[in-house]
C-alpha atoms as a PDB file:
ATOM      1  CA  UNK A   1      -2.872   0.752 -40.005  1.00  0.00           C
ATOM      2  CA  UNK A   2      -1.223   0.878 -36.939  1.00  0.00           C
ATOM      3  CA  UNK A   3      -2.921   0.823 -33.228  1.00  0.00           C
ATOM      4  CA  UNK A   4      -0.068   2.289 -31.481  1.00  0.00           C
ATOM      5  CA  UNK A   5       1.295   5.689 -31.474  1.00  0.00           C
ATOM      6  CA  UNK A   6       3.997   7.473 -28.989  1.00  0.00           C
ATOM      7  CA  UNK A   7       4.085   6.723 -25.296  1.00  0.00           C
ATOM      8  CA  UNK A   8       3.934  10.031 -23.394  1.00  0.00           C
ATOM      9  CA  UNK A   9       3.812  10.943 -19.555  1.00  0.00           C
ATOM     10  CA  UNK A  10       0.383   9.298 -19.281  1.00  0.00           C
ATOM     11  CA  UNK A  11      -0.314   5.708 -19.097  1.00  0.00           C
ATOM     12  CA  UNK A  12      -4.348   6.215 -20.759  1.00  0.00           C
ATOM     13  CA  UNK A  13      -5.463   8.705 -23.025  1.00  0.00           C
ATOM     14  CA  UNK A  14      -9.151   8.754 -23.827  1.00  0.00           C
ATOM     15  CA  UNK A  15      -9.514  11.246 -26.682  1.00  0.00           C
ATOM     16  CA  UNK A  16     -13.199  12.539 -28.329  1.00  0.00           C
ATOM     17  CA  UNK A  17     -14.901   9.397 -26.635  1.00  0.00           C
ATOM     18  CA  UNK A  18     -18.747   8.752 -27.621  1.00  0.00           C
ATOM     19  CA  UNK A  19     -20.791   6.306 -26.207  1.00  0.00           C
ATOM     20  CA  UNK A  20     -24.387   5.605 -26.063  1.00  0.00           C
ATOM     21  CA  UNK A  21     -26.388   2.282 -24.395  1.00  0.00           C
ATOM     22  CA  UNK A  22     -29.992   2.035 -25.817  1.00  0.00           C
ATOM     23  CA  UNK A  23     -30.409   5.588 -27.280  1.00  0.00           C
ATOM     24  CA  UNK A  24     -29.112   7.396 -24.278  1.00  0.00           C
ATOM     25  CA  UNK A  25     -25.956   8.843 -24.321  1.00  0.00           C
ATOM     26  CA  UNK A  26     -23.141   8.192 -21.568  1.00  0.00           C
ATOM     27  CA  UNK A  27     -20.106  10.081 -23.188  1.00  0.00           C
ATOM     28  CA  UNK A  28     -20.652  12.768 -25.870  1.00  0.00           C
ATOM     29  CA  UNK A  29     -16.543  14.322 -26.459  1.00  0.00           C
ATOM     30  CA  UNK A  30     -15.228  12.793 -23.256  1.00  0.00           C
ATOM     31  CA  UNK A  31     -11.348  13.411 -23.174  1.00  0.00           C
ATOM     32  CA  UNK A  32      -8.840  12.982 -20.035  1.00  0.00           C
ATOM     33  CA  UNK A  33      -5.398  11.850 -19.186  1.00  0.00           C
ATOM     34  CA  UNK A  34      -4.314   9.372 -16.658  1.00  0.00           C
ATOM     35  CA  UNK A  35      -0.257  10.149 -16.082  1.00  0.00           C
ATOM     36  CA  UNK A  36       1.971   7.720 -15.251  1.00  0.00           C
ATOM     37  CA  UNK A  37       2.710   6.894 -11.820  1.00  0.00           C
ATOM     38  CA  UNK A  38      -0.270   8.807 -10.123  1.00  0.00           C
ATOM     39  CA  UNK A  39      -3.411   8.544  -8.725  1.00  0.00           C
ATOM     40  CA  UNK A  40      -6.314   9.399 -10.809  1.00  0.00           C
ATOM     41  CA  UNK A  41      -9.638   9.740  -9.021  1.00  0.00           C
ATOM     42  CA  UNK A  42     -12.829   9.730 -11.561  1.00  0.00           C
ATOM     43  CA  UNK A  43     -15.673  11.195 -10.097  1.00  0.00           C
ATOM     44  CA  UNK A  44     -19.233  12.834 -10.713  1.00  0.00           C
ATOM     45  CA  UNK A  45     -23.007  12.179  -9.689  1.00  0.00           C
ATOM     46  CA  UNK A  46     -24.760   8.354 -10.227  1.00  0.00           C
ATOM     47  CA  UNK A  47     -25.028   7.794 -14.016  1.00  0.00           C
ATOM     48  CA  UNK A  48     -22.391   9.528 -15.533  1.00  0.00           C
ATOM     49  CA  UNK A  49     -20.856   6.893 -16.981  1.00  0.00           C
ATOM     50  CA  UNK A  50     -17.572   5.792 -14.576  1.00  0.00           C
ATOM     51  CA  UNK A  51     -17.450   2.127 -14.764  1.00  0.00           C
ATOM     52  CA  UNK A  52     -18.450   2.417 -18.362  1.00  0.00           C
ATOM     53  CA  UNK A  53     -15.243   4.386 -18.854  1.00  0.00           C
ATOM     54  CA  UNK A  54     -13.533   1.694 -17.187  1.00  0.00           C
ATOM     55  CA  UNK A  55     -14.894  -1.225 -19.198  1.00  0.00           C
ATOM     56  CA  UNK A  56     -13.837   0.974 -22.113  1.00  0.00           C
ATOM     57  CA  UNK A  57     -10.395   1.364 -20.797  1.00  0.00           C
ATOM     58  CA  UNK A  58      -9.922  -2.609 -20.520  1.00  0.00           C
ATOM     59  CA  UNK A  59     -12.183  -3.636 -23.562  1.00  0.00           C
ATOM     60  CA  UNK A  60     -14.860  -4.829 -22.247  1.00  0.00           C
ATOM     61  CA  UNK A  61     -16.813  -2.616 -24.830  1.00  0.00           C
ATOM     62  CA  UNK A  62     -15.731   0.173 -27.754  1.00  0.00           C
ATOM     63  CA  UNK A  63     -16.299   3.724 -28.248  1.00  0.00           C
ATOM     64  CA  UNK A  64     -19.041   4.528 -31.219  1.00  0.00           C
ATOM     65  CA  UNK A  65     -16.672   7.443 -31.502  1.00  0.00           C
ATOM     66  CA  UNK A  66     -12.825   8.472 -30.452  1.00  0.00           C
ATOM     67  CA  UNK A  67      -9.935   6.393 -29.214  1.00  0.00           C
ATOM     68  CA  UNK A  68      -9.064   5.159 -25.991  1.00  0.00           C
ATOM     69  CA  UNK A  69      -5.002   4.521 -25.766  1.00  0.00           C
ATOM     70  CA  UNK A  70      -3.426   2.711 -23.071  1.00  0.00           C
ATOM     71  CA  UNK A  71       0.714   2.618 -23.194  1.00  0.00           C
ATOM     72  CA  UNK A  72       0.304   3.345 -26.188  1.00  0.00           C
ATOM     73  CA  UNK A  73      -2.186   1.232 -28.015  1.00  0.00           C
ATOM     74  CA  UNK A  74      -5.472   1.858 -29.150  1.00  0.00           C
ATOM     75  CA  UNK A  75      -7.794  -0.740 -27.027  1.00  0.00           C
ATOM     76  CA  UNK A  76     -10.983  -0.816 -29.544  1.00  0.00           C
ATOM     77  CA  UNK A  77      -8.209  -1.814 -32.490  1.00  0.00           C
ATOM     78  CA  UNK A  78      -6.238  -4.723 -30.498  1.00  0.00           C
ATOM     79  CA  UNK A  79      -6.726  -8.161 -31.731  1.00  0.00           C
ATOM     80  CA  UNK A  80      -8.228 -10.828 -29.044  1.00  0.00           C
ATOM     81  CA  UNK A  81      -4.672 -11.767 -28.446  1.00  0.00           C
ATOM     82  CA  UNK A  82      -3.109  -8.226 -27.962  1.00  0.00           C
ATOM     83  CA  UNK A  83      -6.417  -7.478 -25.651  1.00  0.00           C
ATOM     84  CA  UNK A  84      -5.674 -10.505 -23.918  1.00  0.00           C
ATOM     85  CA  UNK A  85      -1.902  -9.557 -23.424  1.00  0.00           C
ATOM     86  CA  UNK A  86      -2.930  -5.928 -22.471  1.00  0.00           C
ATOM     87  CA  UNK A  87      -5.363  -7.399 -19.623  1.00  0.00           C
ATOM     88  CA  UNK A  88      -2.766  -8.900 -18.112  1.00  0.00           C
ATOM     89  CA  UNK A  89      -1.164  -6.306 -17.608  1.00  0.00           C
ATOM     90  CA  UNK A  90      -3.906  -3.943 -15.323  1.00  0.00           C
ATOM     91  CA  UNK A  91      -5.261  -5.585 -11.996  1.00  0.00           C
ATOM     92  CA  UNK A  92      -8.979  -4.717 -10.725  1.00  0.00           C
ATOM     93  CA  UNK A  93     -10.263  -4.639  -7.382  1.00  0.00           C
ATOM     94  CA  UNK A  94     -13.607  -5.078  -7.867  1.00  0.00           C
ATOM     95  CA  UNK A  95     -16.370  -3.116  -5.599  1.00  0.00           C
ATOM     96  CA  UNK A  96     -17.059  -6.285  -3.408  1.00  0.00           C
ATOM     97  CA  UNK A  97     -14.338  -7.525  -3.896  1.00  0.00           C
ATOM     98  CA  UNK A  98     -15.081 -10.772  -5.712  1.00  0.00           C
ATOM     99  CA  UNK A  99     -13.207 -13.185  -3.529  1.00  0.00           C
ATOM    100  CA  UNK A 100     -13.725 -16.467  -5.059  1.00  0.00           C
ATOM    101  CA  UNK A 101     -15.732 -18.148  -2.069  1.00  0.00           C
ATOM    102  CA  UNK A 102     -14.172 -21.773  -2.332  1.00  0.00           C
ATOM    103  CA  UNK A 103     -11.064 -21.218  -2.532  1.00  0.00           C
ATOM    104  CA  UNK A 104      -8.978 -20.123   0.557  1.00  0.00           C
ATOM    105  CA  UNK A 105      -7.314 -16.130   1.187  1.00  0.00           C
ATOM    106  CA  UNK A 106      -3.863 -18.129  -0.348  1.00  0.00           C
ATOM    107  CA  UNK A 107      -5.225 -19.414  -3.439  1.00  0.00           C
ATOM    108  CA  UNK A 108      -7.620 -16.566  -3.963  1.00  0.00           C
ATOM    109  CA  UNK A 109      -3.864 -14.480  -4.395  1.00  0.00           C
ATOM    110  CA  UNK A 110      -2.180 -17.332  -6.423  1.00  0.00           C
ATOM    111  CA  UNK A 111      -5.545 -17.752  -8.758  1.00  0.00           C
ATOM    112  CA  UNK A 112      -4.225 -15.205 -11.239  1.00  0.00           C
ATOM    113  CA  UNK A 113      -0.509 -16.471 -11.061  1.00  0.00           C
ATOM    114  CA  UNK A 114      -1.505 -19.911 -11.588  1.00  0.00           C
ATOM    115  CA  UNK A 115      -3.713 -18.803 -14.202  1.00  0.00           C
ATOM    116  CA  UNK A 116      -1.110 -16.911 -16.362  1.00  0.00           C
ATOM    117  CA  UNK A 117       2.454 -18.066 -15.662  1.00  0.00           C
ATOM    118  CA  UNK A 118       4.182 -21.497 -14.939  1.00  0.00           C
ATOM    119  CA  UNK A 119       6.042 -20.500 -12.194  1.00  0.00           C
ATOM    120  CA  UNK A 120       6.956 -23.441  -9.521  1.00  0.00           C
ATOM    121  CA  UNK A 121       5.339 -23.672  -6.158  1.00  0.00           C
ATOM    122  CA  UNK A 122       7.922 -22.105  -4.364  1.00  0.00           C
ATOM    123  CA  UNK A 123       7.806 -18.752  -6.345  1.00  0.00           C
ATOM    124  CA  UNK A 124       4.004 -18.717  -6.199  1.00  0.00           C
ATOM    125  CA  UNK A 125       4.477 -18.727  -2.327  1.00  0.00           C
ATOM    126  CA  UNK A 126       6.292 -16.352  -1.869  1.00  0.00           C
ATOM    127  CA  UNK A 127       4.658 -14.227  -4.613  1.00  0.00           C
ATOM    128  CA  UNK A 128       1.810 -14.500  -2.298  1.00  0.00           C
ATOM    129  CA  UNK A 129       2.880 -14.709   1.086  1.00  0.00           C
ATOM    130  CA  UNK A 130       5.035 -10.823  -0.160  1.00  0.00           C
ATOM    131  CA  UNK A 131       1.642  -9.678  -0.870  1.00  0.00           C
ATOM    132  CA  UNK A 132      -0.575 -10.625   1.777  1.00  0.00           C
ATOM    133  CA  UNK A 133       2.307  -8.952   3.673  1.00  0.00           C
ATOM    134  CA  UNK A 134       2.220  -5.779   2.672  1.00  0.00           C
ATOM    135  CA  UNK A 135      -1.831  -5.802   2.705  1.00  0.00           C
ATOM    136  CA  UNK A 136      -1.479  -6.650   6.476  1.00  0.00           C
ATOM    137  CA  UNK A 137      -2.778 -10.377   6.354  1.00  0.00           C
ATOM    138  CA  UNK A 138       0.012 -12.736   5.909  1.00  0.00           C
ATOM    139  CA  UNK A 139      -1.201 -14.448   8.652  1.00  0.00           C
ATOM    140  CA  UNK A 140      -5.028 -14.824   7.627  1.00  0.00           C
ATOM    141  CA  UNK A 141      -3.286 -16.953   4.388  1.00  0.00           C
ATOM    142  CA  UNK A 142      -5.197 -19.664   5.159  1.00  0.00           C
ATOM    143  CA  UNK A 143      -9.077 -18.329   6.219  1.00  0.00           C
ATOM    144  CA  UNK A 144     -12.025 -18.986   4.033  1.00  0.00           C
ATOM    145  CA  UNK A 145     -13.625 -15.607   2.785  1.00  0.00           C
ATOM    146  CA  UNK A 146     -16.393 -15.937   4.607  1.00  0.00           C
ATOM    147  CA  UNK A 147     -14.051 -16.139   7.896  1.00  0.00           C
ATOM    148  CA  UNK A 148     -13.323 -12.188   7.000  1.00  0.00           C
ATOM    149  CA  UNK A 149     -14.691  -8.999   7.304  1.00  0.00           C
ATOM    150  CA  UNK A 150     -15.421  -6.562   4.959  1.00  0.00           C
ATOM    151  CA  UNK A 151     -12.560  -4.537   5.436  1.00  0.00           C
ATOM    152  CA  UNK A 152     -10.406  -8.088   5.550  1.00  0.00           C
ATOM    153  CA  UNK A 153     -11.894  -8.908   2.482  1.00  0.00           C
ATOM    154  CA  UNK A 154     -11.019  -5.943   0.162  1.00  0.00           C
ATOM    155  CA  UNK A 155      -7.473  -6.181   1.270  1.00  0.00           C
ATOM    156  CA  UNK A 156      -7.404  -9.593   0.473  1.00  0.00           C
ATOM    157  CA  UNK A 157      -8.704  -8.335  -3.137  1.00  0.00           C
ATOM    158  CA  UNK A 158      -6.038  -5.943  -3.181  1.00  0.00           C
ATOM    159  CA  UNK A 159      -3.281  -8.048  -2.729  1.00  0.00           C
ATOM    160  CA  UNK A 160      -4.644 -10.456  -5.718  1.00  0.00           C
ATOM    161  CA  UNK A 161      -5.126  -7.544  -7.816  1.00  0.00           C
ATOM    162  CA  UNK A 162      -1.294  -6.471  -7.272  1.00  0.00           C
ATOM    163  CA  UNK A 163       0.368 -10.083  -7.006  1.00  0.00           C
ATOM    164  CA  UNK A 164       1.544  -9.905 -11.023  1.00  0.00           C
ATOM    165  CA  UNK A 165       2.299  -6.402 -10.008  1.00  0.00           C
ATOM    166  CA  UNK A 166       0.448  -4.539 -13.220  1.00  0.00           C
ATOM    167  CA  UNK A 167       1.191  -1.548 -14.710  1.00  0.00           C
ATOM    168  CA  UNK A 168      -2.390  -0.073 -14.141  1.00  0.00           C
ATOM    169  CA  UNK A 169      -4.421  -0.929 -10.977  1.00  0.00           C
ATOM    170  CA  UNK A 170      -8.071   0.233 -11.146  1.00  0.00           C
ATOM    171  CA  UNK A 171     -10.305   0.487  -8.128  1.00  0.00           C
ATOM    172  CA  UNK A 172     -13.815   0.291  -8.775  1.00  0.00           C
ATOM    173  CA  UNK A 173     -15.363   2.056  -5.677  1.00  0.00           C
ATOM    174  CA  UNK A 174     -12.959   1.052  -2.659  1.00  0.00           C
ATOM    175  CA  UNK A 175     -14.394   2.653  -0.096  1.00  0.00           C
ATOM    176  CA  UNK A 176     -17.835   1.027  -0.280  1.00  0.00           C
ATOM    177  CA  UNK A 177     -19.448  -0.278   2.627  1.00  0.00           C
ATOM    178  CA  UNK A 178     -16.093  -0.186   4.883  1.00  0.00           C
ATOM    179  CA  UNK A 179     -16.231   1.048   8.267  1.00  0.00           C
ATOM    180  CA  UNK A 180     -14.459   4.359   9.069  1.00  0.00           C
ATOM    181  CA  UNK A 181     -11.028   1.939  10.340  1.00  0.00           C
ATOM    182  CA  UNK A 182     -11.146  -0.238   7.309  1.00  0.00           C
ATOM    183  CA  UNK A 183     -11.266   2.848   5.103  1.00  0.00           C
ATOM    184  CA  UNK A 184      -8.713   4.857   6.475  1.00  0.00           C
ATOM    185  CA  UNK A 185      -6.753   0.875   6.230  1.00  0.00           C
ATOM    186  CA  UNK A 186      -7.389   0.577   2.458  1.00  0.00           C
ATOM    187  CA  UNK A 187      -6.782   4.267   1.619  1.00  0.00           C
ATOM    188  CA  UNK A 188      -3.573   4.054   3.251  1.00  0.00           C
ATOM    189  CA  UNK A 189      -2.357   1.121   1.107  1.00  0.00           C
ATOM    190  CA  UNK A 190      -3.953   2.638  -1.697  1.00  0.00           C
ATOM    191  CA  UNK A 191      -1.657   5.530  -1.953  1.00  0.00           C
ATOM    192  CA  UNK A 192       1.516   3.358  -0.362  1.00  0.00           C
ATOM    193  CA  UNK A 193       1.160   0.694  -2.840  1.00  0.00           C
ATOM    194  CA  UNK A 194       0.803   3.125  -5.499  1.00  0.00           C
ATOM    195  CA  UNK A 195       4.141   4.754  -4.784  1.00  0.00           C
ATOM    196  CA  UNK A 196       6.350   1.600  -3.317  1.00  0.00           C
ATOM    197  CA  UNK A 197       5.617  -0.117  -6.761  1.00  0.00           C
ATOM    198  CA  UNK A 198       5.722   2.685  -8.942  1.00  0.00           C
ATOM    199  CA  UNK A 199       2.293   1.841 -10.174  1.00  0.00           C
ATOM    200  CA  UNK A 200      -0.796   3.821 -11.931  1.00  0.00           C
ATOM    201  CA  UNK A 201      -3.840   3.850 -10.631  1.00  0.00           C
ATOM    202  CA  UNK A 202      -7.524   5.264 -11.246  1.00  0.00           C
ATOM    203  CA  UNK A 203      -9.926   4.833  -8.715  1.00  0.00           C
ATOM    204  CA  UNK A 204     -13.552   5.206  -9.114  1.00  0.00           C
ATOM    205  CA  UNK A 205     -15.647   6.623  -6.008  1.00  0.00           C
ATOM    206  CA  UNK A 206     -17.798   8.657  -5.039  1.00  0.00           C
ATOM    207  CA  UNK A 207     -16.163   9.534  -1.230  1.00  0.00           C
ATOM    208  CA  UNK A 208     -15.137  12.942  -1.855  1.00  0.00           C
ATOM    209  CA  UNK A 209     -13.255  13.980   1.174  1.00  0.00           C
ATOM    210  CA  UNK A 210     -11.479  10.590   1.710  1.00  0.00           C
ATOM    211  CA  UNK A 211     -10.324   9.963  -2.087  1.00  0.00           C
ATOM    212  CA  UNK A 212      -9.065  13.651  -1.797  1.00  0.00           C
ATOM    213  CA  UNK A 213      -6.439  12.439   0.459  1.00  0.00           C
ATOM    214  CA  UNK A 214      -4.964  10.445  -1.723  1.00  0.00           C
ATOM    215  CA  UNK A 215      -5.428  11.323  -5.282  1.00  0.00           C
ATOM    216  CA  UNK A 216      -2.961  13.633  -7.504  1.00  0.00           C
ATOM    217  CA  UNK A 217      -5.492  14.265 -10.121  1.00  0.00           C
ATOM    218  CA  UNK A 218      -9.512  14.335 -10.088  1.00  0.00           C
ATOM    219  CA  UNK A 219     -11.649  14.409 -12.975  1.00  0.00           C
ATOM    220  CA  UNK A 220     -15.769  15.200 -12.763  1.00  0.00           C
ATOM    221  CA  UNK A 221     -17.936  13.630 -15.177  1.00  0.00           C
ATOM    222  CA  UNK A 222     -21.576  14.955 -16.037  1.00  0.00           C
ATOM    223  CA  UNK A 223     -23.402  15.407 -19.257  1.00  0.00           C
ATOM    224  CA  UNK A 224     -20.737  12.887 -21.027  1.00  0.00           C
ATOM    225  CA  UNK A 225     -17.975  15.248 -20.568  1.00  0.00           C
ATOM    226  CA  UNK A 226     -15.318  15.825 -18.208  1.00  0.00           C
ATOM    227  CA  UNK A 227     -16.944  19.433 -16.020  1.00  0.00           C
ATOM    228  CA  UNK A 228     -13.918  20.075 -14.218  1.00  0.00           C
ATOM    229  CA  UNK A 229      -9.981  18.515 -13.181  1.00  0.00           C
ATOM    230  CA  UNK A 230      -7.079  19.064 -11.182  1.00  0.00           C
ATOM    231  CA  UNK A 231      -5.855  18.507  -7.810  1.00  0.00           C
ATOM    232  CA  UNK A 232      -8.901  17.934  -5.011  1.00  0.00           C
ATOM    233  CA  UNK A 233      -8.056  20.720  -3.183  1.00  0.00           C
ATOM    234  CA  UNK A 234      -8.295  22.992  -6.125  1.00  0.00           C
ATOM    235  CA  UNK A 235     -11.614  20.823  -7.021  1.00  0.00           C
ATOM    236  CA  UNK A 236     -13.162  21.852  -3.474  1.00  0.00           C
ATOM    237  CA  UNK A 237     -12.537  25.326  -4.044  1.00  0.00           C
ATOM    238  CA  UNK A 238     -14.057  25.678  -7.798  1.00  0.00           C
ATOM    239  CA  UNK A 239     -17.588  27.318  -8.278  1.00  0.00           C
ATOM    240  CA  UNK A 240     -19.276  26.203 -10.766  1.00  0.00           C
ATOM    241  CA  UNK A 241     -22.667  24.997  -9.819  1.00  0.00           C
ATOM    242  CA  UNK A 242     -22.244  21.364 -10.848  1.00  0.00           C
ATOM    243  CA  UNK A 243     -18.823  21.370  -8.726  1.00  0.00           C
ATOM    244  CA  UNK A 244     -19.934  22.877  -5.891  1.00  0.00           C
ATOM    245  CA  UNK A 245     -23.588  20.321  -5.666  1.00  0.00           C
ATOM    246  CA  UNK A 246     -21.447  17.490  -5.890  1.00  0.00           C
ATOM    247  CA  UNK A 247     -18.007  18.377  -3.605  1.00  0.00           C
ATOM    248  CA  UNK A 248     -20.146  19.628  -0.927  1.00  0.00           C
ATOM    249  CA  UNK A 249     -23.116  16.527  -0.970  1.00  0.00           C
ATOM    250  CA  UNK A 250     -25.818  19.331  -2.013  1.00  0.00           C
ATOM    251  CA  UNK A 251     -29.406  17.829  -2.669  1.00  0.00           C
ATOM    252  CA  UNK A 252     -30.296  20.855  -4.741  1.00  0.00           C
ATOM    253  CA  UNK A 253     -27.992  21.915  -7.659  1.00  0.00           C
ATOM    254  CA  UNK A 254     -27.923  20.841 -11.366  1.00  0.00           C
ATOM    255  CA  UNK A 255     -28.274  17.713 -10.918  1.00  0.00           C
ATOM    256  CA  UNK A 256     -31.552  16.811 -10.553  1.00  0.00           C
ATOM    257  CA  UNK A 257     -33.701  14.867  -8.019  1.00  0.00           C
ATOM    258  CA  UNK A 258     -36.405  13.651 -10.320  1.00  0.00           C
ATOM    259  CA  UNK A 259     -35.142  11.149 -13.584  1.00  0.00           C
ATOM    260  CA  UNK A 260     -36.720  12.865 -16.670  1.00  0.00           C
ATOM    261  CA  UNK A 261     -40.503  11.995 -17.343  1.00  0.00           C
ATOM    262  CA  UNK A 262     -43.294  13.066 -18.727  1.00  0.00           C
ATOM    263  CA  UNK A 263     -45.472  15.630 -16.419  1.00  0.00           C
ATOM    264  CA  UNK A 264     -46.453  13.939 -13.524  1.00  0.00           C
ATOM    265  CA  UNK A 265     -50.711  15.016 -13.658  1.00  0.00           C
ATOM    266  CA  UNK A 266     -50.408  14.061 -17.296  1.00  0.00           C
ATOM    267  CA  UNK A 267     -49.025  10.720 -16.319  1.00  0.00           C
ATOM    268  CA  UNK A 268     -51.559   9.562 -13.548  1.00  0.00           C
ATOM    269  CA  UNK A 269     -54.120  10.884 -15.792  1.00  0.00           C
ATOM    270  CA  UNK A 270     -53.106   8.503 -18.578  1.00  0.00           C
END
């Protein structure tokens, strides 16, 4: 049987997803679209499931349930090779980063170009040097990572994750930890990197007003299911109690404060 079907206007398609780690389930009917060319920003409280749905999205695990297509294949029915092939084919910029700390800024870009292709030195170069240009830090090519900052560093991570310039570019929490400059840095290149490539991109986080400024479409997870989509704007003014607790940082709400247990008296009783 085949695992492709028609591309469309989106680059993903997660259809019916169910998924479940240890008895508990993280994704009970979960379907969305990422489109082609965009910015998708997945959202929703701690534990809902958004770097699972992006391990599902690359491989790294398979629905119990549903189909997850990406350009039209369906991930959980590739082969090792096609997986491989596919993988190549998405960059990550990981939540810290992940700078590999003996190598230099320079060869932490080329890593993935030396890893994959056959290209001569002089390509590689200016493969990389192109990059760290547009990221800002041509001219920190040669620093160790611990010579940067945090900020430094997740541009650095940026530029490796875009050097084979991939179809998909995920961001797995991008804002984390940066300082209000370095933010307002990466969000910047987030959104101009997205459009001067003609890239796709889906970025986790859970920074609410500043992923607004940059993302066409936003999906909310909770309860395994998407709870509400569209543009942020339109997200911001939605009210539903779920949406509202979460847009607006609300300690009280349907989510709860307490993880489920058994009654607390009962418990110290025991």
């Amino acid at each position: 049987m085949s695992v492709e079907h028609s591309t469309t206007s989106n680059l993903v398609e997660i259809r019916d997803v169910y998924y479940s780690v240890g008895g508990r389930d993280i994704f009970q009917g979960l379907t969305l679209d990422v489109p082609r060319g965009k910015i998708t920003a997945i959202m929703g409280p701690s534990g809902t499931g958004k770097t699972t749905l992006l391990r599902l999205i690359t491989g790294q695990i398979r629905p119990s349930r549903g189909q997850v297509w990406v350009d039209g294949q369906d991930v959980s029915r590739l082969s090792r090779p096609a997986l491989y092939a596919l993988r190549q084919r998405i960059g990550m910029l990981f939540q810290n980063g992940a700078l590999l700390t003996d190598l230099s800024v320079f060869e932490n870009v080329a890593f993935p170009v030396r890893e994959h292709t056959k290209l001569p030195e002089a390509l590689i170069r200016h493969l990389v040097l192109t990059k760290l240009q547009a990221v800002g830090l041509r001219g920190a090519h040669g620093l160790m990572p611990h010579e940067l900052s945090g900020g430094m560093a997740r541009r650095v991570a940026l530029a490796r994750a875009m050097v084979r310039d991939p179809d998909l570019l995920i961001y797995d929490e991008p804002f984390a930890g940066l300082d209000p400059i370095s933010m307002g840095v990466i969000l910047r290149l987030l959104r101009n990197v997205n459009d001067a490539l003609g890239m796709t991109s889906i970025v986790v986080s859970h920074d609410v007003d500043e992923i607004a400024l940059v993302a066409d479409i936003s999906y909310i997870l909770s309860a395994g299911k998407v709870v509400a989509s569209g543009a942020p704007k339109a997200l911001k003014e939605d009210q539903s109690p779920l949406v509202r607790q979460f847009m607006n940082g609300l300690p009280d709400g349907p989510v709860p404060f307490h993880y489920p247990a058994a009654d607390y008296y009962s418990d110290l009783l025991d």
